[in-house]
Structure formats: structure tokens, C-alpha cells
PDB file of N, CA and C in Angstrom:
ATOM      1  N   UNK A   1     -19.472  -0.253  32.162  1.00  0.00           N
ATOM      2  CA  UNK A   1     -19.013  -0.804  30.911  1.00  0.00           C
ATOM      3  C   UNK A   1     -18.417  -2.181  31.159  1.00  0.00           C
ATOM      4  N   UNK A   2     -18.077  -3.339  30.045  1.00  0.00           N
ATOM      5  CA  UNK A   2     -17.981  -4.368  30.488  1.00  0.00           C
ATOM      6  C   UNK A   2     -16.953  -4.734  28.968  1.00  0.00           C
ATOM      7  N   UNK A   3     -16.328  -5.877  28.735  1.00  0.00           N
ATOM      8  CA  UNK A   3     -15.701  -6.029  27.689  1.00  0.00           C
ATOM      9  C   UNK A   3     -15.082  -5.467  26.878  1.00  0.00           C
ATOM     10  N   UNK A   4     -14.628  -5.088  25.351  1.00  0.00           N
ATOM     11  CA  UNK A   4     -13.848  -4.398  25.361  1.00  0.00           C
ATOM     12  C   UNK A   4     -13.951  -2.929  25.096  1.00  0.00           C
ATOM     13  N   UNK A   5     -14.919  -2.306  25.599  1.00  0.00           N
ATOM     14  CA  UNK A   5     -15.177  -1.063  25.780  1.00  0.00           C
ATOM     15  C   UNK A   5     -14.354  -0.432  27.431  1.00  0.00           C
ATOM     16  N   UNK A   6     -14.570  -1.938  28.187  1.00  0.00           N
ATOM     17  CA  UNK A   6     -13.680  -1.625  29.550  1.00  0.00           C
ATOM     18  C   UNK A   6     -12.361  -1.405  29.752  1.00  0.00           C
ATOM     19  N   UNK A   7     -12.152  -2.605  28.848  1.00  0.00           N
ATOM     20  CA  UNK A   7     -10.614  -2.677  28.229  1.00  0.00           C
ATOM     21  C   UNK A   7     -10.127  -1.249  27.734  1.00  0.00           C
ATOM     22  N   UNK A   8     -10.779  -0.542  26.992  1.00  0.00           N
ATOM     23  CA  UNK A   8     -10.342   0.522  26.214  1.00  0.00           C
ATOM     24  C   UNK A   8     -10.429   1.843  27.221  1.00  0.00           C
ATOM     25  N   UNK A   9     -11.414   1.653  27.773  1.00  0.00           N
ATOM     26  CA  UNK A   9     -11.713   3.211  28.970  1.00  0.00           C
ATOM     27  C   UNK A   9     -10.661   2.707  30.028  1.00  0.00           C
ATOM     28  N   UNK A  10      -9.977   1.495  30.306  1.00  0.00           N
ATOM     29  CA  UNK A  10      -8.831   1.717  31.675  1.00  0.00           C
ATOM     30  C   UNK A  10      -7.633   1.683  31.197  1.00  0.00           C
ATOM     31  N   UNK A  11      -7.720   1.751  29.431  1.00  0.00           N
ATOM     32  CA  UNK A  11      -6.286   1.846  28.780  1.00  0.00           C
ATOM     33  C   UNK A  11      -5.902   3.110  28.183  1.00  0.00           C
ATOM     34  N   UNK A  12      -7.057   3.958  27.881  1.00  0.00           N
ATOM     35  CA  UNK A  12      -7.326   5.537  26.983  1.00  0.00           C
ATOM     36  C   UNK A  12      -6.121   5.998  27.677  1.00  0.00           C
ATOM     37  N   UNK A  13      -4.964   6.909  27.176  1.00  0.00           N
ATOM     38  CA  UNK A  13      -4.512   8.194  27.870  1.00  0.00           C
ATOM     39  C   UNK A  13      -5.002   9.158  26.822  1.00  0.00           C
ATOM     40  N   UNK A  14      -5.420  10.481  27.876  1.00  0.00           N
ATOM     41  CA  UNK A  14      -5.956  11.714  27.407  1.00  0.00           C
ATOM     42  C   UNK A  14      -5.144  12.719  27.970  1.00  0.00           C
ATOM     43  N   UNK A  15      -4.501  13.877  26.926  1.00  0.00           N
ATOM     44  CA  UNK A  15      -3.522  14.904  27.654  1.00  0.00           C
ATOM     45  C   UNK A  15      -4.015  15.792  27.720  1.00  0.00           C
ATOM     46  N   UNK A  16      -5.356  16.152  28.124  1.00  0.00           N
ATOM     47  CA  UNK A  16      -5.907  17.437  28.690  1.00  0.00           C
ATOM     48  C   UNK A  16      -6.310  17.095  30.250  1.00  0.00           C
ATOM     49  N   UNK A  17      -6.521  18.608  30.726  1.00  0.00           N
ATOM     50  CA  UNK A  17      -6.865  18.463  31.845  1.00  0.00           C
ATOM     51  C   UNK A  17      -7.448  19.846  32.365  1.00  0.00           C
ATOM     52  N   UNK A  18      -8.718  19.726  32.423  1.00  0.00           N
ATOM     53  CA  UNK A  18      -9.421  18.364  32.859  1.00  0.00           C
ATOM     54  C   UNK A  18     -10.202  17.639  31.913  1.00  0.00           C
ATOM     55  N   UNK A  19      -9.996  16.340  31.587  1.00  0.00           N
ATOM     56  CA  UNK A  19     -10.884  15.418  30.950  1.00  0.00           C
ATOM     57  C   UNK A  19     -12.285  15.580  30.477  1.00  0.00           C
ATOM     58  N   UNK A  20     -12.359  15.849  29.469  1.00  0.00           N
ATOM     59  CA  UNK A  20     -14.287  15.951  29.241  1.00  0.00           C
ATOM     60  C   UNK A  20     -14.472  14.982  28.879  1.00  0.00           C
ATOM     61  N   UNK A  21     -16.068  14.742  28.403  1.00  0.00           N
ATOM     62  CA  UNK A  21     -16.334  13.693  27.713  1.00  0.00           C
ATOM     63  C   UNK A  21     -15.846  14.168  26.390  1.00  0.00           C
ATOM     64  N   UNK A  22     -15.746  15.281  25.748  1.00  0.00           N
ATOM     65  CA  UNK A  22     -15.162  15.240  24.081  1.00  0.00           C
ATOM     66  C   UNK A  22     -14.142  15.018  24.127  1.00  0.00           C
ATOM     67  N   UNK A  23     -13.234  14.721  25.117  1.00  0.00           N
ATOM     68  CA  UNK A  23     -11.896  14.636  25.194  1.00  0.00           C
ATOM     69  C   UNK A  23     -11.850  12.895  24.440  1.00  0.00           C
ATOM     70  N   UNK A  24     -12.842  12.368  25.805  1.00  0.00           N
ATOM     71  CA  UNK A  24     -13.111  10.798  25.401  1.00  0.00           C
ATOM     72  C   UNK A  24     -13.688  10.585  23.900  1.00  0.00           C
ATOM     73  N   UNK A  25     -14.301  11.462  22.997  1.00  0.00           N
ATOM     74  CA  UNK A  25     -15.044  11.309  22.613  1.00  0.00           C
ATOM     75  C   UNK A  25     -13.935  11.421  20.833  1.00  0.00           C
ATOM     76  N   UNK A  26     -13.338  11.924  20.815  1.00  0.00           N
ATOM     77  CA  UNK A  26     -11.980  12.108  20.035  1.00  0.00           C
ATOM     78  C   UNK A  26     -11.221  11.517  19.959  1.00  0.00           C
ATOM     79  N   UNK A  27     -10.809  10.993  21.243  1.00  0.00           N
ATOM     80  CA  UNK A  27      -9.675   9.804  21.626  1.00  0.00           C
ATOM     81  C   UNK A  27     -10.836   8.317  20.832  1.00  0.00           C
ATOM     82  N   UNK A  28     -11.477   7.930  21.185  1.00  0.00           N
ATOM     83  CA  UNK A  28     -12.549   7.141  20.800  1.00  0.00           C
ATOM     84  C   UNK A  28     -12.960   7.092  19.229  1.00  0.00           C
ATOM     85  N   UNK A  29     -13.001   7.876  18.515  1.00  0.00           N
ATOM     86  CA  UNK A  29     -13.257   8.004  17.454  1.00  0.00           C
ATOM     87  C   UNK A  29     -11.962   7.906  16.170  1.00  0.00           C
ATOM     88  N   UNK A  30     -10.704   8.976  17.266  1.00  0.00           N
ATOM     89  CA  UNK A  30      -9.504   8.469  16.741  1.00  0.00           C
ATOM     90  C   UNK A  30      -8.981   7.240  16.236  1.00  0.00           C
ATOM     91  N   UNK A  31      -9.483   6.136  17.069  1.00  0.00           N
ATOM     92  CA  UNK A  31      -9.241   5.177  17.194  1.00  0.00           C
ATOM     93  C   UNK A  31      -9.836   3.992  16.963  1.00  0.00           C
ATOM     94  N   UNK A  32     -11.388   3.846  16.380  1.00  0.00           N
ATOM     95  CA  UNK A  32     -12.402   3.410  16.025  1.00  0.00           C
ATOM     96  C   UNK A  32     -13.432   3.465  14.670  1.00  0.00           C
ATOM     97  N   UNK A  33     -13.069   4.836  14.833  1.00  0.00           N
ATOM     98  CA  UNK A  33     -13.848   5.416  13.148  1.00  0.00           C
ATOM     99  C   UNK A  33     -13.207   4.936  12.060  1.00  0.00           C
ATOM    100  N   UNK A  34     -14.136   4.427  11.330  1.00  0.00           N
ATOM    101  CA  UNK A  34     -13.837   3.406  10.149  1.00  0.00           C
ATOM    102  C   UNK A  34     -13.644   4.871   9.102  1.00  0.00           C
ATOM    103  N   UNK A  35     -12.542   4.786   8.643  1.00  0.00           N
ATOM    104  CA  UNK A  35     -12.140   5.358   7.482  1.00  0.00           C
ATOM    105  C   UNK A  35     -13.250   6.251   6.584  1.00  0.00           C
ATOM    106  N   UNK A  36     -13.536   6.916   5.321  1.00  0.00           N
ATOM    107  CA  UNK A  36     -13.919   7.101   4.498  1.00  0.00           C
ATOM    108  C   UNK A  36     -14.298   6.057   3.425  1.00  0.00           C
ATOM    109  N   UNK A  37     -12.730   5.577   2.902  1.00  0.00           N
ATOM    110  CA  UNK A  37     -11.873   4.787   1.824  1.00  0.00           C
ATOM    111  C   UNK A  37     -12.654   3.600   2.072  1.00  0.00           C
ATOM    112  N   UNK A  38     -12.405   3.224   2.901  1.00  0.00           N
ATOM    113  CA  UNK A  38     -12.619   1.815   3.905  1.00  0.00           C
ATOM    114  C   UNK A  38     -14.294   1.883   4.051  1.00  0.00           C
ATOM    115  N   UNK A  39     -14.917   2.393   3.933  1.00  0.00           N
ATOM    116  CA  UNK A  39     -16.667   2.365   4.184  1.00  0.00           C
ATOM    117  C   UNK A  39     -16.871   2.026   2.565  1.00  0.00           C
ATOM    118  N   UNK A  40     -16.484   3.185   1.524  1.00  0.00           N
ATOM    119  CA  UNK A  40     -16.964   2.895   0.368  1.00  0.00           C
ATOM    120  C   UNK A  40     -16.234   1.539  -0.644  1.00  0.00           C
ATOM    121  N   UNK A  41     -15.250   0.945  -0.006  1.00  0.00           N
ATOM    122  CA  UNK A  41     -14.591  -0.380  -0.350  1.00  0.00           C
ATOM    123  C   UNK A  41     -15.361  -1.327   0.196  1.00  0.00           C
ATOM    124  N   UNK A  42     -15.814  -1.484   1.423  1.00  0.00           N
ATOM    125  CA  UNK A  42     -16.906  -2.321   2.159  1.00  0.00           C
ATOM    126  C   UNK A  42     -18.250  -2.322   1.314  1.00  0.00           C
ATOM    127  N   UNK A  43     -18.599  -1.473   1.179  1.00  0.00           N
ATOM    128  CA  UNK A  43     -19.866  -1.059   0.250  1.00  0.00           C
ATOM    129  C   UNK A  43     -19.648  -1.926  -0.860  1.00  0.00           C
ATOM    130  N   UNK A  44     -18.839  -1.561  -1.713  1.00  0.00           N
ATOM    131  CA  UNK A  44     -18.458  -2.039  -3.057  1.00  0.00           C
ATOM    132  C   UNK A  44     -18.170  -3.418  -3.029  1.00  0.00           C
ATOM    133  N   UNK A  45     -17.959  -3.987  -2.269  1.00  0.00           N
ATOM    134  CA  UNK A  45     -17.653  -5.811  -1.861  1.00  0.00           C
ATOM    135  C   UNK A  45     -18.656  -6.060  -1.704  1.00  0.00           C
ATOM    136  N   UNK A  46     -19.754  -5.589  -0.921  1.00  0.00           N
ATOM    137  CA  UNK A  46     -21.472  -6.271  -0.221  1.00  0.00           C
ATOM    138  C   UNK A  46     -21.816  -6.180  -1.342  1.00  0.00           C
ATOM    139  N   UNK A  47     -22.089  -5.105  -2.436  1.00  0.00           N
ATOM    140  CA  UNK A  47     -23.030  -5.289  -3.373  1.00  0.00           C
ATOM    141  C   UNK A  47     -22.214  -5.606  -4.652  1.00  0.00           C
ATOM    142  N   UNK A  48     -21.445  -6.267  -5.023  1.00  0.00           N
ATOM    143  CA  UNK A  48     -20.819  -6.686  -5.828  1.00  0.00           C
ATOM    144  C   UNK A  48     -20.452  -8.241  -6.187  1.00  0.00           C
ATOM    145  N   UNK A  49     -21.035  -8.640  -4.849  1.00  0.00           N
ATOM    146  CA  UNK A  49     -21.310  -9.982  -4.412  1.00  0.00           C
ATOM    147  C   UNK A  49     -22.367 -10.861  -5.265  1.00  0.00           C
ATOM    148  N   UNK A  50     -21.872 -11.753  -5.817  1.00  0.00           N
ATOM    149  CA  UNK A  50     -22.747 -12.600  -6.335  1.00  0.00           C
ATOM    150  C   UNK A  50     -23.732 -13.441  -5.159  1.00  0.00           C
ATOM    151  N   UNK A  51     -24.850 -13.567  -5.594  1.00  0.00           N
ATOM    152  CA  UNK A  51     -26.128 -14.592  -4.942  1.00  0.00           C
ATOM    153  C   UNK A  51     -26.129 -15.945  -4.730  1.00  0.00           C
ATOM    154  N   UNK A  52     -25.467 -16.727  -3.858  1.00  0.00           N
ATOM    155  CA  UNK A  52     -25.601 -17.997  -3.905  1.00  0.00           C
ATOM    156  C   UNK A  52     -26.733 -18.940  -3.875  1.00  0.00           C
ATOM    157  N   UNK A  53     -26.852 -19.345  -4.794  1.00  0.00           N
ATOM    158  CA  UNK A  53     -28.364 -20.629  -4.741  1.00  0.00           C
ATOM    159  C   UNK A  53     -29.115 -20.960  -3.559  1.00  0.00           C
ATOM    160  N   UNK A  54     -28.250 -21.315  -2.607  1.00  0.00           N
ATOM    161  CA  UNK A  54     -28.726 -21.241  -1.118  1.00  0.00           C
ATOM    162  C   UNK A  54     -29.759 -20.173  -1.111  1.00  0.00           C
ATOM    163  N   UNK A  55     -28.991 -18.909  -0.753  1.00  0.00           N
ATOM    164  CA  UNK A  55     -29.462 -17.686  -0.380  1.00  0.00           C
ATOM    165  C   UNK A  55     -31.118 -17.373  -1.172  1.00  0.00           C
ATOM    166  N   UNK A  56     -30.634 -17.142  -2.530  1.00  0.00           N
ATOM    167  CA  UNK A  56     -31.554 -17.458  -3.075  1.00  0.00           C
ATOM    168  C   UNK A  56     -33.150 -17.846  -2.916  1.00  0.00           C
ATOM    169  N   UNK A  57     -32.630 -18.843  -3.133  1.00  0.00           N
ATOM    170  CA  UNK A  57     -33.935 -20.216  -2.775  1.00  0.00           C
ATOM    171  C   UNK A  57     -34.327 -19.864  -1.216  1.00  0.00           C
ATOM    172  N   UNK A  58     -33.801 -19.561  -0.111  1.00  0.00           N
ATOM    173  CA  UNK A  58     -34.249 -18.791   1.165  1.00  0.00           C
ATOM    174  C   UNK A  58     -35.141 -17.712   0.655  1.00  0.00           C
ATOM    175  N   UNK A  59     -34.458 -16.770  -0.144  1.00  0.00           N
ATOM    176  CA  UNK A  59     -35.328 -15.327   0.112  1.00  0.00           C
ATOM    177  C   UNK A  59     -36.586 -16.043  -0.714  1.00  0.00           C
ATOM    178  N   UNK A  60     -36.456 -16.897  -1.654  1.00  0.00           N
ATOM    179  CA  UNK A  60     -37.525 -16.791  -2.375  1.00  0.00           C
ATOM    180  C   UNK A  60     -38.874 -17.684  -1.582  1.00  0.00           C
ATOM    181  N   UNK A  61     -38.372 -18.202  -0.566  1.00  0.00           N
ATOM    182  CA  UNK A  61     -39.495 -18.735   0.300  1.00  0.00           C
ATOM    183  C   UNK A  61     -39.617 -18.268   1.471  1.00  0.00           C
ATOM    184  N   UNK A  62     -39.408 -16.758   1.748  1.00  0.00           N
ATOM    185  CA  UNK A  62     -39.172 -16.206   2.764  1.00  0.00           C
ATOM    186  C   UNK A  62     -38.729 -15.918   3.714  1.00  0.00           C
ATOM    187  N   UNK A  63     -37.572 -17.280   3.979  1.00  0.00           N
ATOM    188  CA  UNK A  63     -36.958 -17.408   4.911  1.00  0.00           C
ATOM    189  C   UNK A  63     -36.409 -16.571   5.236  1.00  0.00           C
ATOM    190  N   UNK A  64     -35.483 -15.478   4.504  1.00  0.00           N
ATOM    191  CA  UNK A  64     -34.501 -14.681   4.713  1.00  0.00           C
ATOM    192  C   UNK A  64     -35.377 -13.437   4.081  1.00  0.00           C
ATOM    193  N   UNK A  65     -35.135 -12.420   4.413  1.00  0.00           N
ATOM    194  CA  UNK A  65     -35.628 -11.459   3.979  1.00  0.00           C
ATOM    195  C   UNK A  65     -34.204 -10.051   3.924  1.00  0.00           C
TER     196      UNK A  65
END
């Protein structure tokens, strides 16, 4: 592992013993997993978003898809 996934696996404490990977895998998710609340608020901002002219004028010549 390299960056901050490295960072996070030489900083984790886990109070079982012995360590599984679901141990990691809980601790990890604890700590990472984006909310419920927070997914369908994200949602609701992306598509609620108005189209800028830019953008636009891209998709409509293919640029962007």
C-alpha cells in the first residue's frame, strides 16, 4: 500500500485479538463510509445543477459525453 491508505493501515488501532481482515474491514468502513444522508444530499446537488453553456455546447459536439 502506498499513500494514504498507508497512512491509515500504520495508524488503525484494532481491539481484538487476533486481528482479521473483518476486523480491518469495520475499522475501515467505520471510518470511511459515506453516510446514507450524505449520498442522497450529494445526489440531490449533481442533479439539481443547472447546465452551463460551456458544458452544453461540448456535449452537443461531442466533446463531452
Amino acid at each position: 500500500m502506498s499513500g494514504p491508505a498507508a497512512d491509515w493501515l500504520e495508524t488503525v488501532h484494532i481491539d481484538v485479538d487476533p486481528v482479521t481482515f473483518a476486523a480491518y474491514k469495520t475499522a475501515f468502513l467505520t471510518r470511511y463510509q459515506m453516510p446514507q444522508i450524505t449520498k442522497y444530499k450529494s445526489a440531490r446537488e449533481t442533479f439539481s445543477r443547472t447546465q452551463g453553456m460551456t458544458r452544453a455546447w461540448m456535449i452537443s459536439f461531442g466533446m463531452l459525453v
